[in-house]
Each structure stands twice: as C-alpha cells, then as structure tokens.
Protein backbone atom coordinates (compact mmCIF):
# COMPACT_ATOMS: atom_id res chain seq x y z
CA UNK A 1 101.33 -114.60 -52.96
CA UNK A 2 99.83 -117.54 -50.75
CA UNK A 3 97.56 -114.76 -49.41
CA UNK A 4 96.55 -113.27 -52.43
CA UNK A 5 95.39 -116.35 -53.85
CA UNK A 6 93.55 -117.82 -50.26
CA UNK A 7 91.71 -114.45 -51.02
CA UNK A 8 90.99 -114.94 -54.58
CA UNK A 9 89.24 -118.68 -53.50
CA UNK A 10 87.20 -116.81 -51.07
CA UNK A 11 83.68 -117.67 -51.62
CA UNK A 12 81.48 -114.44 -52.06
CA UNK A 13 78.05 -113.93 -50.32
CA UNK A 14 75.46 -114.37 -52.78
CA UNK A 15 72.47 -111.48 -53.26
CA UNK A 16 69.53 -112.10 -55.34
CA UNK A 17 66.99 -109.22 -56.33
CA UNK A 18 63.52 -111.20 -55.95
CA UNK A 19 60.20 -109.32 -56.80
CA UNK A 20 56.96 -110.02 -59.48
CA UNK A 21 57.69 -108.33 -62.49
CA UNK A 22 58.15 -104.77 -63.35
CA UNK A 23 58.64 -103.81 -59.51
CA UNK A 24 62.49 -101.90 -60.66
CA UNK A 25 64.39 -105.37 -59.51
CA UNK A 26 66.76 -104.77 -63.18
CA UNK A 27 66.47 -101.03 -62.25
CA UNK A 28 67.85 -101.63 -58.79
CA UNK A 29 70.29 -104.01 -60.31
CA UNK A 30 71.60 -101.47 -62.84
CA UNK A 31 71.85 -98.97 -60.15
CA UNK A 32 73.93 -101.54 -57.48
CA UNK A 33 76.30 -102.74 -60.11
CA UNK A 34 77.11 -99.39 -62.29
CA UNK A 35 75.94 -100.55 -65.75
CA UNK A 36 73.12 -101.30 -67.62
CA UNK A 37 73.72 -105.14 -68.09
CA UNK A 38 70.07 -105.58 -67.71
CA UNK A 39 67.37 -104.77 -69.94
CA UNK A 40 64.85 -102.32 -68.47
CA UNK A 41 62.06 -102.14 -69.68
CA UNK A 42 58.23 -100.60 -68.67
CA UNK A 43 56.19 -103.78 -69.23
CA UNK A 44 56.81 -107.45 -67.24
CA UNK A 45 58.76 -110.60 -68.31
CA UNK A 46 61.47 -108.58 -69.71
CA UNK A 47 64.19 -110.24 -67.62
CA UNK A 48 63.68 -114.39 -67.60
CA UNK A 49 66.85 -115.48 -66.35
CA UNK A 50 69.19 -115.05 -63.66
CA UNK A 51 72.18 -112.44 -64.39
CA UNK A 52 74.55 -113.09 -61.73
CA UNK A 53 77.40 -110.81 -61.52
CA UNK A 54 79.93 -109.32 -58.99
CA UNK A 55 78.94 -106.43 -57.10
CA UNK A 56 80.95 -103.92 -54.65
CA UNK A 57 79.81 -101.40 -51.85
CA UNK A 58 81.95 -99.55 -48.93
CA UNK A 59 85.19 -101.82 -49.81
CA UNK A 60 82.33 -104.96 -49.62
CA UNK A 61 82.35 -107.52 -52.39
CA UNK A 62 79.65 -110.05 -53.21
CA UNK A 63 77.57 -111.61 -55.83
CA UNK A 64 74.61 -109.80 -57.02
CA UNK A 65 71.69 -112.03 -58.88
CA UNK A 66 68.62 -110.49 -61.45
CA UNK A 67 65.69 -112.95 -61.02
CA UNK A 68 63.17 -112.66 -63.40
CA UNK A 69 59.41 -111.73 -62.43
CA UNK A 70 58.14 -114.28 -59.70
CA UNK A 71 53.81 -114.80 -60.28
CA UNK A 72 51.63 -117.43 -58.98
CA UNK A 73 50.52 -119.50 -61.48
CA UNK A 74 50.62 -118.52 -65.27
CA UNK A 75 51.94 -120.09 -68.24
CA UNK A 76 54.44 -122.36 -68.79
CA UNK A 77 57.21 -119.68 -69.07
CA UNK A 78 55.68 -117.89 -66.14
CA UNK A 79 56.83 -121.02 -64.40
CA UNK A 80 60.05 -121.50 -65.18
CA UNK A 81 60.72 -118.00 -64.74
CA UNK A 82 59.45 -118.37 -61.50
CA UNK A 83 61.26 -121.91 -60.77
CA UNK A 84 64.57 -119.90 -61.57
CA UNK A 85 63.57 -117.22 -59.15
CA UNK A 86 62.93 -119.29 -55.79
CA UNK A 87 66.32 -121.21 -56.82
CA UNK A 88 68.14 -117.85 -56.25
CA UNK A 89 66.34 -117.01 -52.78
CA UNK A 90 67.00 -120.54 -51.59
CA UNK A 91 70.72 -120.43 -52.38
CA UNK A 92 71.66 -116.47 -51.89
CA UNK A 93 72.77 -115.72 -48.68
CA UNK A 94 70.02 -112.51 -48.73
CA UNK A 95 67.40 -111.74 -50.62
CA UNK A 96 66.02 -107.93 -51.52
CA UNK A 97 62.69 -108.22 -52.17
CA UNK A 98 61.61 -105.53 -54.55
CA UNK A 99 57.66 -104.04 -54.15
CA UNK A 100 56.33 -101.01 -55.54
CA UNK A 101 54.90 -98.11 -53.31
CA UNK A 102 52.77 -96.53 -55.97
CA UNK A 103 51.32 -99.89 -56.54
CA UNK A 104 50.75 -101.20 -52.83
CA UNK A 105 50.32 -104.56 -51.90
CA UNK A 106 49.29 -107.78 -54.33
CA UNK A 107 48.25 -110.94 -54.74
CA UNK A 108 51.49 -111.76 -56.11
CA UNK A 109 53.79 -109.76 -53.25
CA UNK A 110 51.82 -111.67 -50.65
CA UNK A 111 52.68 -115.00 -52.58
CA UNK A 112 56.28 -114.40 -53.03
CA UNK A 113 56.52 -113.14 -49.39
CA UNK A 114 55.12 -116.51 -48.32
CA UNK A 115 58.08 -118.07 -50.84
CA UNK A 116 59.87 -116.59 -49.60
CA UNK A 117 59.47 -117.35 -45.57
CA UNK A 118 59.23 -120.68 -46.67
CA UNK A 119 62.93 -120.38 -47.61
CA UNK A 120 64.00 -119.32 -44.71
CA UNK A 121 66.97 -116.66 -46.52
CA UNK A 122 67.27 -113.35 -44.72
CA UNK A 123 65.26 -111.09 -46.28
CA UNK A 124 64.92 -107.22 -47.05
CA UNK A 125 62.32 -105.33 -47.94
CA UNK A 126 62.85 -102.42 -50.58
CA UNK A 127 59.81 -100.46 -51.18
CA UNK A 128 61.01 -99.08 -54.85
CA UNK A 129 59.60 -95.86 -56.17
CA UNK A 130 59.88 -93.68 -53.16
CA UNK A 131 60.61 -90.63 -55.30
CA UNK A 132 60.16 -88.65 -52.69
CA UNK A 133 59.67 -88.07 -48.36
CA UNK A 134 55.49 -87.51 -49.77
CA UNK A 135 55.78 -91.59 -50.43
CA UNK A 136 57.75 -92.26 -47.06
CA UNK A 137 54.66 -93.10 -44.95
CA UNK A 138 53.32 -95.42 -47.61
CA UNK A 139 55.97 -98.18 -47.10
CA UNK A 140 54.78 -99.04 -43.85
CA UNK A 141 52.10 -100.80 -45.41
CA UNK A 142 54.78 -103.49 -46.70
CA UNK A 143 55.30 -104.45 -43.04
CA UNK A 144 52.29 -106.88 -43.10
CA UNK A 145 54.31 -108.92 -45.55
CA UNK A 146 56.10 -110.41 -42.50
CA UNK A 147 59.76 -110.02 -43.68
CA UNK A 148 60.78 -107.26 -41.17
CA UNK A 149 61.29 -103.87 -41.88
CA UNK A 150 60.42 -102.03 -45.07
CA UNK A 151 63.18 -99.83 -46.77
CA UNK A 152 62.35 -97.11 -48.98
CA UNK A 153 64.25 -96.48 -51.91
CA UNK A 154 64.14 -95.24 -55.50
CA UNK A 155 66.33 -97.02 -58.05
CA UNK A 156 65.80 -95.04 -60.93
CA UNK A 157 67.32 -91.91 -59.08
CA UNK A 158 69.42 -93.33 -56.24
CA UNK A 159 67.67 -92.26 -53.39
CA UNK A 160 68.56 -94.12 -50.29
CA UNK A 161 69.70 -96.71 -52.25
CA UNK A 162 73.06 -96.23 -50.16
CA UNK A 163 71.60 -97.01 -47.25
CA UNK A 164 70.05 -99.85 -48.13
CA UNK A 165 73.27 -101.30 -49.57
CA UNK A 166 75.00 -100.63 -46.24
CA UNK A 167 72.63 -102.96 -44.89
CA UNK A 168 72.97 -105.36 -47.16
CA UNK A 169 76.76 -105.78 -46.99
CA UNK A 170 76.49 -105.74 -42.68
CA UNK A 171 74.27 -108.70 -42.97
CA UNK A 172 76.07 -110.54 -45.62
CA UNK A 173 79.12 -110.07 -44.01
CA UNK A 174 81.01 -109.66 -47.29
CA UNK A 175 84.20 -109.79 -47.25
CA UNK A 176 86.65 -106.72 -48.49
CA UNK A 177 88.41 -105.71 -50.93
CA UNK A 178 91.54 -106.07 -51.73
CA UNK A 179 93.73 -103.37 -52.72
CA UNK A 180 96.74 -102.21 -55.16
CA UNK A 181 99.24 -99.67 -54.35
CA UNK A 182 97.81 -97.76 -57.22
CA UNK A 183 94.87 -96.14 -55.42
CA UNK A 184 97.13 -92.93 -54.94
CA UNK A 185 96.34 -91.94 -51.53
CA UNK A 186 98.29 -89.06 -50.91
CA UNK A 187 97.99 -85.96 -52.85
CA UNK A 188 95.28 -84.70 -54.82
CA UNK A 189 94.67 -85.57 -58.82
CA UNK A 190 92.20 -83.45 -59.30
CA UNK A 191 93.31 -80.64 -62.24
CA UNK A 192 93.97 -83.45 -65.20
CA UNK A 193 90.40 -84.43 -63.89
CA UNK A 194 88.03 -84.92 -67.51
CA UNK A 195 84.68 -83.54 -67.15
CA UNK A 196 81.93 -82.42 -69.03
CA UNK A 197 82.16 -78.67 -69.30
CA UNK A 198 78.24 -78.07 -69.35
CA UNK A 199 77.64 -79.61 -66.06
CA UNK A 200 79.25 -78.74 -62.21
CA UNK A 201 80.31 -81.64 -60.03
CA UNK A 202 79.00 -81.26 -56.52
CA UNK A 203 80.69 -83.71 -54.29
CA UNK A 204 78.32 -84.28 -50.80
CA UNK A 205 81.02 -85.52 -48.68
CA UNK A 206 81.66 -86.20 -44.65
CA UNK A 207 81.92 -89.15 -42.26
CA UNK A 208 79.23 -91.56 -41.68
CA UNK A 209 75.81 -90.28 -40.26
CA UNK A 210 75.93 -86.73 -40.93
CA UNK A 211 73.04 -86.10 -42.91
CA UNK A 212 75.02 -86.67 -46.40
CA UNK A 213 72.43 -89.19 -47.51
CA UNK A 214 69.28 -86.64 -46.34
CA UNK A 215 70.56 -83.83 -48.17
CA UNK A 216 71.40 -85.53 -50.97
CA UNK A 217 68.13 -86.51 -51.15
CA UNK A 218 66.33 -83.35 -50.47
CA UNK A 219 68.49 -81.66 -53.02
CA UNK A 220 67.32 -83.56 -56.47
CA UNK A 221 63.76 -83.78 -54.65
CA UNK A 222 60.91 -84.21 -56.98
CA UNK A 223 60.66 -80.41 -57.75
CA UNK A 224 63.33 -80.79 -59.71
CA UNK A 225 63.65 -81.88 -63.04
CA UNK A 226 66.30 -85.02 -63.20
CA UNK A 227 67.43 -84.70 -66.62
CA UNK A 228 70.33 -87.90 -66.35
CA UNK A 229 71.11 -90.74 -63.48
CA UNK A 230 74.61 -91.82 -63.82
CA UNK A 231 74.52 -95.15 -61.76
CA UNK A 232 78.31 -95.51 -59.54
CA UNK A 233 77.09 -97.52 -56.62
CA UNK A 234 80.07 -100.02 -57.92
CA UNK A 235 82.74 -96.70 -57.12
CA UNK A 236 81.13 -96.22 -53.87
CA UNK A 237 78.93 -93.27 -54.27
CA UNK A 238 75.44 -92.64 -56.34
CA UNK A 239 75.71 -89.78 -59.00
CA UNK A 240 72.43 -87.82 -59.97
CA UNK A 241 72.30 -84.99 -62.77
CA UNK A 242 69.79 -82.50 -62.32
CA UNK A 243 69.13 -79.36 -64.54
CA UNK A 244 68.33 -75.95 -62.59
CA UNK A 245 68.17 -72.57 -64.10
CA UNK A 246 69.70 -73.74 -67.44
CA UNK A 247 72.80 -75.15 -65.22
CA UNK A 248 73.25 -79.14 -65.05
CA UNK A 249 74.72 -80.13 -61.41
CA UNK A 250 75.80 -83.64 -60.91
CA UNK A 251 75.15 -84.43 -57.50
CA UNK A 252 77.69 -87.04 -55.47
CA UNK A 253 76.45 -88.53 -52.89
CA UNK A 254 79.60 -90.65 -51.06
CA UNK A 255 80.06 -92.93 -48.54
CA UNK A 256 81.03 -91.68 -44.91
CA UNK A 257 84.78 -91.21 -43.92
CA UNK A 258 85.31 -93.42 -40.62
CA UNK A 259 87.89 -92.84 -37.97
CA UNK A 260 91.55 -93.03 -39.33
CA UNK A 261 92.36 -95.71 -36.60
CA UNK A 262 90.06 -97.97 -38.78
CA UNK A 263 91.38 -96.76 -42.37
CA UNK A 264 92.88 -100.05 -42.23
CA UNK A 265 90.09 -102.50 -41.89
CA UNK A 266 89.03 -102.77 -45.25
CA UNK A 267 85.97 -100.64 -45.39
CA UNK A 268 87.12 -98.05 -43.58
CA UNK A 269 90.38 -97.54 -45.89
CA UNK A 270 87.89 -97.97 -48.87
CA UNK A 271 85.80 -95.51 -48.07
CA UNK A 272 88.22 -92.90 -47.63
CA UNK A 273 89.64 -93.42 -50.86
CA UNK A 274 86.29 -92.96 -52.83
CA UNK A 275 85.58 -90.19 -50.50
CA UNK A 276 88.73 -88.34 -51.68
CA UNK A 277 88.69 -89.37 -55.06
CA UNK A 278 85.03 -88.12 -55.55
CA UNK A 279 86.99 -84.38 -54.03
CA UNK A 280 89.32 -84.44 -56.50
CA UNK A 281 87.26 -84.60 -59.14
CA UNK A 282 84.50 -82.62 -57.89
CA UNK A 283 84.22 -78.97 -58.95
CA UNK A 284 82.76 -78.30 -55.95
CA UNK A 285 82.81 -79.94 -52.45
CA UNK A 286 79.81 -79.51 -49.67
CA UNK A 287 81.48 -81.05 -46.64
CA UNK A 288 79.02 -82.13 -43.97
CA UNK A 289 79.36 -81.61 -40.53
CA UNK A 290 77.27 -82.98 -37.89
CA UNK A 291 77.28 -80.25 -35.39
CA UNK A 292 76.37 -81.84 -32.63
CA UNK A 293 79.78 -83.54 -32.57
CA UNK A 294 81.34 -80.54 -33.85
CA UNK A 295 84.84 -80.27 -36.01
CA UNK A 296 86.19 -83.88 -35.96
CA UNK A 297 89.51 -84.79 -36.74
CA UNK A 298 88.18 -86.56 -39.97
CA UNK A 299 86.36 -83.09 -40.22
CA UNK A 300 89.74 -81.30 -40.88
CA UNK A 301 91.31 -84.54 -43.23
CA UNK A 302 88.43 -84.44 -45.41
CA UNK A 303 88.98 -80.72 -45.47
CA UNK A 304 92.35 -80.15 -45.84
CA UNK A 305 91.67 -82.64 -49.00
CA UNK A 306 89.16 -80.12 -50.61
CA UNK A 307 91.77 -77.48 -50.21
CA UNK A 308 94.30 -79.16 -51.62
CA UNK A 309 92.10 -80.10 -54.66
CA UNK A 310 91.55 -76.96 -55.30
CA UNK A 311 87.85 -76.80 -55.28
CA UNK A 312 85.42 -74.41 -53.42
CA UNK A 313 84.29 -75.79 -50.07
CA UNK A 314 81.08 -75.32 -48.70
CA UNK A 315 80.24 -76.13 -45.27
CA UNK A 316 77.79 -77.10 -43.76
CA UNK A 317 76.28 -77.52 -40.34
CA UNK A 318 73.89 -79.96 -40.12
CA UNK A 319 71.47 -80.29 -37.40
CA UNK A 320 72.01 -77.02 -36.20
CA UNK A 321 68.33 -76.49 -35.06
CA UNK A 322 68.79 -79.64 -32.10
CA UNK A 323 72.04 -77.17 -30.61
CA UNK A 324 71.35 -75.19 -27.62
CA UNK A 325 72.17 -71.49 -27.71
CA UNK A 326 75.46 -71.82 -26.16
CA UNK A 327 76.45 -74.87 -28.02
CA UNK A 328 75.98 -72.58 -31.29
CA UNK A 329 78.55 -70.44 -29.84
CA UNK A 330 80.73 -72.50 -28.57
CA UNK A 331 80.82 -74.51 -32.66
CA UNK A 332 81.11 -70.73 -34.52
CA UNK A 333 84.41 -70.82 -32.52
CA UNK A 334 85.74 -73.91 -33.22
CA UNK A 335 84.89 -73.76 -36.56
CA UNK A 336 86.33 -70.89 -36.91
CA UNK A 337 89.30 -71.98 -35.04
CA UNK A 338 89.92 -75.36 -36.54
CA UNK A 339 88.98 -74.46 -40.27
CA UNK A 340 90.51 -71.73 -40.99
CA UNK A 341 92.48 -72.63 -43.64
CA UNK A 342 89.87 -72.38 -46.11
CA UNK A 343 89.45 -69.79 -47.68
CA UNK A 344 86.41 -67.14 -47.27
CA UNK A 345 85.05 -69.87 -44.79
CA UNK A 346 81.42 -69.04 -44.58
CA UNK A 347 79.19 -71.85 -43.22
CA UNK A 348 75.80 -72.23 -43.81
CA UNK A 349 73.51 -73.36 -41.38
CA UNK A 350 71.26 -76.30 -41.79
CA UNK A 351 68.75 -79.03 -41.10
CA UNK A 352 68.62 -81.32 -43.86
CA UNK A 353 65.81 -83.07 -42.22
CA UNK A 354 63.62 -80.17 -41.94
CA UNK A 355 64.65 -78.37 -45.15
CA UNK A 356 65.94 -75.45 -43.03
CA UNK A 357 68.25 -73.25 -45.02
CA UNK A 358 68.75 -75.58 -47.91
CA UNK A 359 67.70 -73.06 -50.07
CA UNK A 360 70.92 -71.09 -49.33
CA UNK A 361 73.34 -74.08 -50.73
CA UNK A 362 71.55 -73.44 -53.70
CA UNK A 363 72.84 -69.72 -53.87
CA UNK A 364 75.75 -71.03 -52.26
CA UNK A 365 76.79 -73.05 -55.43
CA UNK A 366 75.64 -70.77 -57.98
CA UNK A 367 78.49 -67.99 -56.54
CA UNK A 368 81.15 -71.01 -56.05
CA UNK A 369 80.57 -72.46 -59.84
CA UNK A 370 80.88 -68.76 -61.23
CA UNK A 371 84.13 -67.73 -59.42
CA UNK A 372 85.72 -71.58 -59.98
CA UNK A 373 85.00 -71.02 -63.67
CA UNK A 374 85.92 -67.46 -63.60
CA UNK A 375 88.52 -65.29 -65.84
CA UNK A 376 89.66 -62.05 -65.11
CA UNK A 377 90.86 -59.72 -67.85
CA UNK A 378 94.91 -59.23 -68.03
CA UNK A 379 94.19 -55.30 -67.96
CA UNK A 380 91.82 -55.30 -64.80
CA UNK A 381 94.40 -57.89 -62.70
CA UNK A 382 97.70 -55.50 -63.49
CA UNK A 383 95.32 -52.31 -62.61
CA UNK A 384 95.13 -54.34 -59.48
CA UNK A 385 98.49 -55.42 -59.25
CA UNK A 386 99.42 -51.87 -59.53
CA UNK A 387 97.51 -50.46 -57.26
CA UNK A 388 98.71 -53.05 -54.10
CA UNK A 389 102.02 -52.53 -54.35
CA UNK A 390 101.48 -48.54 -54.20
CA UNK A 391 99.26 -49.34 -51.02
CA UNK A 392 101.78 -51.91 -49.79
CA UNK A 393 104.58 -52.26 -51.24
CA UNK A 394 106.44 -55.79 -51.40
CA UNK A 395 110.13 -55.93 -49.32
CA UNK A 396 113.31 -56.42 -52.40
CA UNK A 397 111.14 -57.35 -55.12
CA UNK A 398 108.23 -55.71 -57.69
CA UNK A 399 105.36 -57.75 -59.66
CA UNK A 400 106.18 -56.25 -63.19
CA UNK A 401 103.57 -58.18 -64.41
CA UNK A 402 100.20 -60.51 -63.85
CA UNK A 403 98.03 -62.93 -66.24
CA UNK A 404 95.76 -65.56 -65.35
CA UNK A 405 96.83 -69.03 -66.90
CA UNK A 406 93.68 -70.94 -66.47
CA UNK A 407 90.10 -71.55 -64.40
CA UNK A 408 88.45 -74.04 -62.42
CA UNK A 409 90.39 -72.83 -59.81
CA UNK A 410 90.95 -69.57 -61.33
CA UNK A 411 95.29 -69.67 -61.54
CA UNK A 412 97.54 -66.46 -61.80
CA UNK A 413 101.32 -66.28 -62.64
CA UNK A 414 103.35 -63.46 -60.91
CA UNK A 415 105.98 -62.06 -63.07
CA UNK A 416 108.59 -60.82 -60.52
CA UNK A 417 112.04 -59.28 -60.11
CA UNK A 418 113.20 -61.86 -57.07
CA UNK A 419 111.21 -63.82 -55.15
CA UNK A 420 107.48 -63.17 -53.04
CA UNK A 421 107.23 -63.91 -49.64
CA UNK A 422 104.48 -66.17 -48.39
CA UNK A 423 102.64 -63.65 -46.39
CA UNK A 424 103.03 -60.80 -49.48
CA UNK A 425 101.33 -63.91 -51.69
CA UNK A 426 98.82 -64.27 -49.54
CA UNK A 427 97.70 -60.61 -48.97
CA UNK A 428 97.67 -60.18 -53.15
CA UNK A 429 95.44 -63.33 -52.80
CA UNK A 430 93.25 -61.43 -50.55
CA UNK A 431 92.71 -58.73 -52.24
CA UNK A 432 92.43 -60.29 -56.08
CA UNK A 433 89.65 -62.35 -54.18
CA UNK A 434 87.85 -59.29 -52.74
CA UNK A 435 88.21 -57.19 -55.65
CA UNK A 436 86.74 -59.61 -58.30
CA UNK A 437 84.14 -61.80 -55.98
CA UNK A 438 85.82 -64.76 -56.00
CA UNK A 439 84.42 -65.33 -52.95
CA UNK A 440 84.75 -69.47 -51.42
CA UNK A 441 86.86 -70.59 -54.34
CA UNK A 442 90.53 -70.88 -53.79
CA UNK A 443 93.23 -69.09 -55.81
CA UNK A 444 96.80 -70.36 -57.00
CA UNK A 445 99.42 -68.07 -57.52
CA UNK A 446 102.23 -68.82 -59.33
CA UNK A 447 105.96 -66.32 -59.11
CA UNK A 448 108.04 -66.45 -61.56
CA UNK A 449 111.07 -64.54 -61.59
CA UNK A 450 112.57 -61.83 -64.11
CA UNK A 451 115.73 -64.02 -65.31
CA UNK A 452 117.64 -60.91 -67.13
C-alpha cells in the first residue's frame, strides 16, 4: 500500500504543445490523448487557454498541455493568449513545437522559436501536415529554427505520430505505469471481441524497429481515401480507417514487442499487453518481421498469440531487398521451420521503405477477410465430409454429421460416434481448407459425440 501511494505522489513530467495558431497543436493533442477534449477548428484563436490533462504512451505517463496560438504582438487577447503560452514552455519539462510544412517558415515560427530558446525547455520540432513521404524533404527547412531536429508528422491521420511520442517519453523520462492484475495476460479474448461488421481490423504488429511504423504509413498513403481517424495513442497504438474497393479497413498500427527479459520494466510489459490485445481483437494480424534478424523468439510469442486468437496471419518480411542471396535461403528455412504452426503460412516479401511488394498485402487481405468471414453451406461440408472418410477412413469412429456454427474464424462442429483423433482433425482441417479456399485463416473444429 505504502508503494502504491509513493507512486500515486509521483510528480509527472509536464508536456506542452506550443505553436502560432492553427498549426494542428489541438489536432496533435486530440490525437496524443484519445479524445476530442479540444476544439478543432480551421481558423486561429480557437483554443485560448491551457487544457492540461494526463497523457500515456508505451506504459509512459505524463502531463500533456494545449497552449493557445502564440503571435508577436496583436491585441490584447492575442497577448494573454500568448502570456499563457510561454508560461507552459517555461514550466513543462518539453515542449513540441508545432509548424506547418505546407505553410513553411513565418514571422511568427521564427518569434516563438526565439521564445522559446530563451526558455531554455528541451524542445521538439514537429513539422505537422506531412501527409505524405512527397512532404518529407520539406521539413528540413524547419532546421534553421535552431531547436534541433525537425520531426515530421501528421496529426490528423497519425502518421509518425508514434515515433515522435517515443521520443518524447525517452526525454521526459516519464515514469510507468502501474498495473492491475486485470490486464489478462494469458490467453486470448478475442471471439466476444465487439466490432463494427462493415469494417476489417488489420492489426500491424511486431517488435520494435521492424518497419511497423513505415508500412503503416505507406498503407493509408495519400492515394487513398481516409474516410475516419479513430485517435488511440492513449491505448498504445494509432487506428486509421480507410475505404478501398467499397471495403473499410481499420488499420492498427502498435507499439513494438521488446525482449521478454524486459516484459517487466514497465514499458516493456506495457507494450506487450497492447500488442496482444490489439491481436485479439484484430480480424486480421500482419506480423512484421525484420529479416535481417530473422525469426526471433518474440517473433514466435507474438505469433503463437495470432494463432491462438484465431485470426489470419500474414507475414511479412521486411527488408528483404538488403538480404544477400544466401541469407534469403537460409530465412525461407527458418521460417519455415520455426513458424509452422500457422496455418497455410505463405509470406510475402517486402520493403516497406521502397514500396516493394506492398501491393500484394493488399490482395493478401482481401483473400484473408473473405475466408475469416466465410460460411460454407451444410450440404457442400457433409458432401465433403463424406467423401474423406471414403478416401480415408477415421480408426473406431464415423462423422455422421457436419455444420458450421459461426465465422470470423469460420467454426465447424463434428457430430461423431466416439471420439477424433488429433491427427484425423487435422487432416479434415486440411482438406475443408483446400476444398473451400480458406486459404491463411484458421479453422476450429469442434467433436461432439453421438450420446445414444
């Protein structure tokens, strides 16, 4: 108890979101914290005073502060607005400065950026509105402000706004956490899971520095049209909705899973719990693998997870194009060898840098939402049924009987005279999955035995 409430004294690193107005600072703020608490607007002095509330990333907690639109000079609310802002950079322990790439440079920016050395609070620059890698080269143009390197991001949509809240929680030093018994560790939750039946969860999950972030950010690129942002920095990972051929896929894009020696220090332990809770309630999981390291332990967890979920897993191998020709070999075998268990494992190639292949998740998902969401008629699956055990009979027992109970992943109930064994199961899993294209997405058969 002592501990608990030492911990609840703790005093919290203070952030404050500093910018002139209508730079995204409420935008960014919305986005960190995971609700619209501030009023966001497209025209300036929309947001006057501070909002200071309690923010969380990677198991990291700390306050978070919305400053109103700093300007040089102005009216008399212009400088109380402006008052209130340089009270927050003097007592935050960081500041994110917040400029606009499609804007450039101003008179303003250049004023606040002297403010703001004058302060002498560490400072980060995020260069908001980077919609996409066309903009990337532009925020180099912010580095003449003085206050170290730019960081490009786009609040509205999420777009390395993980990154730059990995920084920010490093330099603060915040402290973690603390956590209940009730975060459910073991075992998967994932079928009572509610979810919006028009759209298809994609969870991008993997350990730290494999690309997640890149492809995440390649896959709701500018081409398409982003119909819905559903702000969750606050759970640990940045939802996106996009719409593509008539289908709505909400993107996940989740922090890394580190080494299980550090689950737990805090951040580490955090992270694997939103990691695994964004695969349970994911429809579909593309797990990330950096293959120049190849299958990791934390490889297998986070896949051995997706299987027992239930969901389709996709992997993929990123940075394939820096492997050597025998290195490529040398991974198709161990991934072969150490993932296995999942089922129809096909990986998919990629550089999420480059673009190459990235078109083939695409097709990828498209055949994993189908078969998840797929039902098979009762007459077709006893056809089937029938024609197995004439091919291959099962030892002291017959299916009399076989009707799929439910989808998403597609579920069958064996009506039996005694019991199956394992390795007959698996075989009639086999060959429902080949004969009706289920292809990635795993199966669960259920036996139940003839009682009279």
């Amino acid at each position: 108890m002592a501990e608990s409430n030492e911990q609840s004294a703790e005093k919290l690193p203070v952030v404050a979101i500093v910018g002139r107005p209508n730079v995204g600072k409420s935008t960014l703020f919305n986005r960190v914290v995971g609700k619209r608490l501030a009023i966001v607007e497209e025209k300036p002095k929309v947001t006057r005073d501070r909002k200071e509330v309690k923010a969380m990333w990677a198991g990291r907690e700390f306050e978070l502060v919305d400053t109103g639109g700093w300007i040089q000079g102005g009216d008399a609310l212009d400088e109380k607005v402006s008052a209130q802002a340089e009270a927050a950079a003097r007592l935050a322990d960081l500041v994110i400065f917040v400029v606009d790439v499609t804007v450039g440079i101003t008179e303003d920016d250049a004023a606040a950026a002297r403010m703001l050395q004058r302060s002498k609070t560490p400072c980060v620059v995020a260069v908001n509105k980077v919609d996409s890698e066309k903009l990337e080269p532009s925020i180099w143009e912010f580095s003449a402000l003085g206050l170290g390197t730019p960081w490009p991001i786009s609040a509205l949509h999420g777009r390395s706004s993980g990154d730059l809240l990995d920084h920010v929680v490093e330099t603060v030093d915040a402290p973690f956490e603390r956590f209940d018994d009730e975060l459910d560790l073991p075992g998967a939750r994932g079928f009572d899971k509610e979810r919006n039946e028009k759209e298809t969860a994609v969870a991008i999950v993997g350990r730290p520095n494999v690309g997640k972030s890149t492809l995440f950010n390649r896959l709701i690129g500018a081409d398409r049209s982003v119909t819905h942002d559903m702000p969750g920095t606050t759970t640990d990972s940045i939802d996106t909705v996009i719409e593509r051929d008539g289908h709505q896929l909400r993107f996940i894009d989740t922090a890394g899973l580190r080494r299980k020696s550090k689950i737990g220090d805090g951040t580490e332990y955090f992270s694997m719990v939103r990691s695994l809770k964004a695969i349970d309630d994911a429809d579909i999981s593309l797990l990330v693998i950096d293959a120049r390291d190849g299958v990791t332990a934390q490889d297998q967890r986070l896949a051995e997870r997706i299987d027992i979920a239930g969901s389709p897993a996709l992997v993929l191998l990123n940075k394939w194009d820096l492997l050597s020709t025998y290195e490529k070999e040398n991974l198709e075998s161990e991934v072969a060898n150490k993932l296995g268990f999942l089922a129809y494992l096909m990986p998919i190639r990629i550089s999420a840098l480059s673009g190459h292949n990235v078109v083939k998740i695409w097709a990828a998902i498209d055949e994993a939402r189908t078969a998840y969401r797929s039902r098979i008629p009762t007459r077709e699956l006893n056809k089937l049924m029938e024609s197995i055990q004439i091919a291959h009979p099962p030892k002291n027992t017959k299916i009399l009987y076989a009707v799929q109970g439910a989808t998403d992943p597609p579920t069958m109930t064996l009506f039996t005279t005694k019991a199956v064994e394992p390795t007959y199961l698996r075989y009639v899993e086999n060959r429902i999955r080949e004969r009706f294209g289920l292809g990635t997405t795993p199966l669960k058969l259920r036996v139940r035995r003839r009682t009279h």
